[in-house]
N, C-alpha and C. Protein backbone atom coordinates (compact mmCIF):
# COMPACT_ATOMS: atom_id res chain seq x y z
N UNK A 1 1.37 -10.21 0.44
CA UNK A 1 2.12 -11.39 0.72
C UNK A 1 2.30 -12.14 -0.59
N UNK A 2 3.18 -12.66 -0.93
CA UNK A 2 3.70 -13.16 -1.89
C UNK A 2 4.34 -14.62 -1.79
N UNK A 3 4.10 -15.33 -2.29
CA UNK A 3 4.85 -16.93 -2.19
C UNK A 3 4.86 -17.37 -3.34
N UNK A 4 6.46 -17.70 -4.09
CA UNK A 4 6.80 -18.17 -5.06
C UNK A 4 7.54 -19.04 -5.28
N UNK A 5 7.33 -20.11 -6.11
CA UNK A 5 8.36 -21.24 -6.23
C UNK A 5 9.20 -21.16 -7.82
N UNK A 6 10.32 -20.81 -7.53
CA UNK A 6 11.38 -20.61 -8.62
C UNK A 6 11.30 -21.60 -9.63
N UNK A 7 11.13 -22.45 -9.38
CA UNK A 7 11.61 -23.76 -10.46
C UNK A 7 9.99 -24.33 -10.88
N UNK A 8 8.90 -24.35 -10.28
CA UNK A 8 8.00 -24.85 -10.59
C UNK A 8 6.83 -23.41 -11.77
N UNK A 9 7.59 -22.08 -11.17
CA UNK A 9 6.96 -20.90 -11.69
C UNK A 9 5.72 -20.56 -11.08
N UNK A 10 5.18 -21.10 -10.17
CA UNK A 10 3.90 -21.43 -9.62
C UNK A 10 4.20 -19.93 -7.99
N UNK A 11 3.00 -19.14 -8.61
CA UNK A 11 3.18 -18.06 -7.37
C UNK A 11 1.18 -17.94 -6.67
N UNK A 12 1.66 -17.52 -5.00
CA UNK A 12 0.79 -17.26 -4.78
C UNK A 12 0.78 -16.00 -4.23
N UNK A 13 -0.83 -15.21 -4.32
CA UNK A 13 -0.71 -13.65 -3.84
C UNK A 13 -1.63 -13.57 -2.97
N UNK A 14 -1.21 -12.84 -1.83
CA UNK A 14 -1.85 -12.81 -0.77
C UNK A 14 -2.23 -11.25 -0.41
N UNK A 15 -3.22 -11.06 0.31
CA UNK A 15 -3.77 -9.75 1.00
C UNK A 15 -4.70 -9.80 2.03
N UNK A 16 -4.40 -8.83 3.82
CA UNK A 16 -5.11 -8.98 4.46
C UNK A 16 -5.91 -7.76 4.63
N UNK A 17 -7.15 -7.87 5.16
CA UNK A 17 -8.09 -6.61 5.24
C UNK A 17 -8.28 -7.28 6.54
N UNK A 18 -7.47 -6.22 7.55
CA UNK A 18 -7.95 -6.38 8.96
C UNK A 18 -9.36 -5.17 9.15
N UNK A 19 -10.18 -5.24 8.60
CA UNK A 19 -11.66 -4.00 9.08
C UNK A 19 -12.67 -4.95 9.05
N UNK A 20 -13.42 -3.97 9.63
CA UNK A 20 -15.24 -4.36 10.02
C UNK A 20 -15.56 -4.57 8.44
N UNK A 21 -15.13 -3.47 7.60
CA UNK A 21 -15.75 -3.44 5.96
C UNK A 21 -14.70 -2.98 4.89
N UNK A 22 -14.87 -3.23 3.96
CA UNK A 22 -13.69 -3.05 3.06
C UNK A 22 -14.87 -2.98 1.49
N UNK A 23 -14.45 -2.20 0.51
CA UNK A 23 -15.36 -2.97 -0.64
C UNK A 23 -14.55 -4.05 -1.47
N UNK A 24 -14.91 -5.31 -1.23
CA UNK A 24 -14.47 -6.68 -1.13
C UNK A 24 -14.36 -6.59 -2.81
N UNK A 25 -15.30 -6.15 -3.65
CA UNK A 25 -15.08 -6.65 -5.26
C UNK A 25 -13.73 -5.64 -5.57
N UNK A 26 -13.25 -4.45 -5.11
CA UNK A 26 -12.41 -3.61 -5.36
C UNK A 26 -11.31 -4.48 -4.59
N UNK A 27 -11.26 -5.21 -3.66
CA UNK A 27 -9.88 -5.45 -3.07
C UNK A 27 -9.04 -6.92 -4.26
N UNK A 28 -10.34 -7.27 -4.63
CA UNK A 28 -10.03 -9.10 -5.28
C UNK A 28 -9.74 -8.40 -6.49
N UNK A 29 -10.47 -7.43 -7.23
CA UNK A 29 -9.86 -6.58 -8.59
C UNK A 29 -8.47 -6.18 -8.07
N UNK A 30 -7.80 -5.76 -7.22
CA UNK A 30 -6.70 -4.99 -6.82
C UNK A 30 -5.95 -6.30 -6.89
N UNK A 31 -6.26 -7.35 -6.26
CA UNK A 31 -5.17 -8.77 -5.92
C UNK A 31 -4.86 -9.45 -7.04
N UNK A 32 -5.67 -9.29 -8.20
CA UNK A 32 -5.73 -10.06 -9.15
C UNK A 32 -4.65 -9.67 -9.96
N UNK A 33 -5.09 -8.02 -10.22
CA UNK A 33 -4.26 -7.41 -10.85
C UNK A 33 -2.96 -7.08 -10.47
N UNK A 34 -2.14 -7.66 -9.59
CA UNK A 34 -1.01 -7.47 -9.03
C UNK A 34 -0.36 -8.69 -9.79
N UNK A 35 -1.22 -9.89 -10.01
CA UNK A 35 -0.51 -10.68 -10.86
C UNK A 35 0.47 -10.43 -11.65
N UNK A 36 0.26 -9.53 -12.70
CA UNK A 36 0.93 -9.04 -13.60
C UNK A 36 2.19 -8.44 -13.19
N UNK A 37 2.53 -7.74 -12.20
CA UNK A 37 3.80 -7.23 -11.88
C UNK A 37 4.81 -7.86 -11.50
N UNK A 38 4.90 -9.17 -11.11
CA UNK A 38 5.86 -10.02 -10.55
C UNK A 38 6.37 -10.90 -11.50
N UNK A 39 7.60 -10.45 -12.31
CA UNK A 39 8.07 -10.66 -13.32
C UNK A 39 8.58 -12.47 -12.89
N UNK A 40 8.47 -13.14 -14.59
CA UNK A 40 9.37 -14.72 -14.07
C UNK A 40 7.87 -15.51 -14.29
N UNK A 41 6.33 -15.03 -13.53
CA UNK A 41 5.25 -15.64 -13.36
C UNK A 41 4.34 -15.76 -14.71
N UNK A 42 3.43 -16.72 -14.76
CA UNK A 42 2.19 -16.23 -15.91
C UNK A 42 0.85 -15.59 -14.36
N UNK A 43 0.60 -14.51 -15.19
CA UNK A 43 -0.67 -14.44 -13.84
C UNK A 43 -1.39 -15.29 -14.23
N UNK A 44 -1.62 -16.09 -14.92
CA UNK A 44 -2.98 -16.71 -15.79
C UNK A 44 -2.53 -18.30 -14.90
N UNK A 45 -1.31 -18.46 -14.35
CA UNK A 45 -1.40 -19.01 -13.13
C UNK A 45 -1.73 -19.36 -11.91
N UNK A 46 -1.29 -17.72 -11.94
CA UNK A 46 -1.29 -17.45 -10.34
C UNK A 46 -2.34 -17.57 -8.92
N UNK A 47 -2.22 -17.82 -8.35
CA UNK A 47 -3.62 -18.44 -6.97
C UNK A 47 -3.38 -17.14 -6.29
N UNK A 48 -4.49 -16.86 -5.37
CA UNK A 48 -5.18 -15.62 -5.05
C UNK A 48 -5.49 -16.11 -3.47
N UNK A 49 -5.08 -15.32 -2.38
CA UNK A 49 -6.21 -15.48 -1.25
C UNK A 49 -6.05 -13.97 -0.39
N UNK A 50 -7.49 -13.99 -0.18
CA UNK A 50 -7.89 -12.94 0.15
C UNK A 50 -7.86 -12.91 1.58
N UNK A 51 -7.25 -12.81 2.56
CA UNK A 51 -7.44 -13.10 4.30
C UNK A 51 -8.59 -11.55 4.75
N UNK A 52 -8.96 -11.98 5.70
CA UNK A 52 -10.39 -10.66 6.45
C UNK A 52 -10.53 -11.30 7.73
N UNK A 53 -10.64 -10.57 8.06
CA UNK A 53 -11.01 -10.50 9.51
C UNK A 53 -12.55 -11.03 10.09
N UNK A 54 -13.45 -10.73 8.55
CA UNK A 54 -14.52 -11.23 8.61
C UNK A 54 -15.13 -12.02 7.20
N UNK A 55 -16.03 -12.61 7.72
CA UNK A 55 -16.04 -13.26 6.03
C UNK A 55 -16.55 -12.70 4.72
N UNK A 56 -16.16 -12.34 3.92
CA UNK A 56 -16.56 -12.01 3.04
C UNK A 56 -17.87 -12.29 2.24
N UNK A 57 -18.65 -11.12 2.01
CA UNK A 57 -20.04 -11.53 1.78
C UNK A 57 -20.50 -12.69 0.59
N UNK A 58 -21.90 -13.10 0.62
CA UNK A 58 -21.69 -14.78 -0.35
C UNK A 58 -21.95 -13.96 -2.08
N UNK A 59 -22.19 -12.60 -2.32
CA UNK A 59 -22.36 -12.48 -3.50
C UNK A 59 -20.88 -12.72 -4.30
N UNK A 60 -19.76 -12.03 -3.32
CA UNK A 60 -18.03 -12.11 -4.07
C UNK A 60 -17.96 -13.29 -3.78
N UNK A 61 -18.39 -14.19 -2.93
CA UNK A 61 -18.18 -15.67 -2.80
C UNK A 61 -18.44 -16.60 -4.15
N UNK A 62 -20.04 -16.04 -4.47
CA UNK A 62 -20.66 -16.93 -5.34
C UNK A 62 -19.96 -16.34 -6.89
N UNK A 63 -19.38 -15.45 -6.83
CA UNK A 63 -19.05 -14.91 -8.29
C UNK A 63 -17.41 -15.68 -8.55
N UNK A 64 -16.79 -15.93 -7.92
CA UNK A 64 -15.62 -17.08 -7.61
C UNK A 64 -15.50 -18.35 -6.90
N UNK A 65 -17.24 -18.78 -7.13
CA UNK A 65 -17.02 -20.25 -6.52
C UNK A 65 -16.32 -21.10 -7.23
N UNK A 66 -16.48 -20.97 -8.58
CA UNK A 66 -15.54 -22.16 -9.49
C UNK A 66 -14.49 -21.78 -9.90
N UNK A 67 -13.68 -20.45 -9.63
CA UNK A 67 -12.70 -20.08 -10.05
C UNK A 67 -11.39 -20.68 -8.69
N UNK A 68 -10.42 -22.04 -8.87
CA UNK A 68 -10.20 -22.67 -8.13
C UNK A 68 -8.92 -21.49 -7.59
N UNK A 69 -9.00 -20.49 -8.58
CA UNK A 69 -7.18 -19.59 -8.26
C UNK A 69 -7.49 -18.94 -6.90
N UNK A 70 -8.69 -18.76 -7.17
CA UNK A 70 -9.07 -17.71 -5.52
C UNK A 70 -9.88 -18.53 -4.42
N UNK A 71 -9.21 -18.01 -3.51
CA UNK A 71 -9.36 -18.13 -2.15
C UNK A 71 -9.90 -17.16 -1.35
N UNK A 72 -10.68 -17.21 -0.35
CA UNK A 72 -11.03 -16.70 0.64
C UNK A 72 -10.82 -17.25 2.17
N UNK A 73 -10.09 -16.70 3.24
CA UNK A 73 -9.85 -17.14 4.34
C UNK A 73 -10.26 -15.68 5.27
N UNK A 74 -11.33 -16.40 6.74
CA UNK A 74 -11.43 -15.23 7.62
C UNK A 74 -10.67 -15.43 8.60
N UNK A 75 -10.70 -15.16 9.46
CA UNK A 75 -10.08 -15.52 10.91
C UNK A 75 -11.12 -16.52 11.41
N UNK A 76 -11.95 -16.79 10.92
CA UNK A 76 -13.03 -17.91 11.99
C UNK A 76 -12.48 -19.32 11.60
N UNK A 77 -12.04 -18.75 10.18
CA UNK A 77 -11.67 -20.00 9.04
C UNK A 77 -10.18 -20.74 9.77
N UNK A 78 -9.59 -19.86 10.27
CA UNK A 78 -8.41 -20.48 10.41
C UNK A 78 -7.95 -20.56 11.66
N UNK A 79 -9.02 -20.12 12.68
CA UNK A 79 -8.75 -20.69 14.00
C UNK A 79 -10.53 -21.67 14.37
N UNK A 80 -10.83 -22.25 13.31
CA UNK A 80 -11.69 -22.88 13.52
C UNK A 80 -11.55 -24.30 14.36
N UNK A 81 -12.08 -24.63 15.22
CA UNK A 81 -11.89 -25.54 16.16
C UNK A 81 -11.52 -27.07 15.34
């Protein structure tokens, strides 16, 4: 998923992992690096969210807590009451 704003240059990249398990540090290496292909952007911009079905474990959590580009969203997250 992709969302870009033309005039501001400002893009965001999206990816869902609908499974029980996925290896989570290989999927956020894969998202990151997609930055680079979407010509017009700086990736050194670009915001990141990762959607899952489940939450992603707290070690990939804690290794991008201060990195504000990435995101993590589960499904609990976004139909949370």
């Amino acid at each position: 998923m992709i969302a870009a704003d033309s005039l501001s240059k400002q893009i965001l990249i999206g990816e869902c992992k609908w499974r029980n398990s996925f290896n989570e540090t290989e999927a956020v290496e894969r998202l990151r690096g997609r930055a680079g292909l979407i010509r017009g952007y700086l990736p050194e911009t670009a915001r990141f969210v990762l959607f899952s079905k489940n939450e992603v474990g707290e070690s990939i959590r804690n290794r991008y807590r201060e990195d504000e580009r990435m995101s993590f969203v589960s499904v609990d997250d976004m139909y949370a009451g």
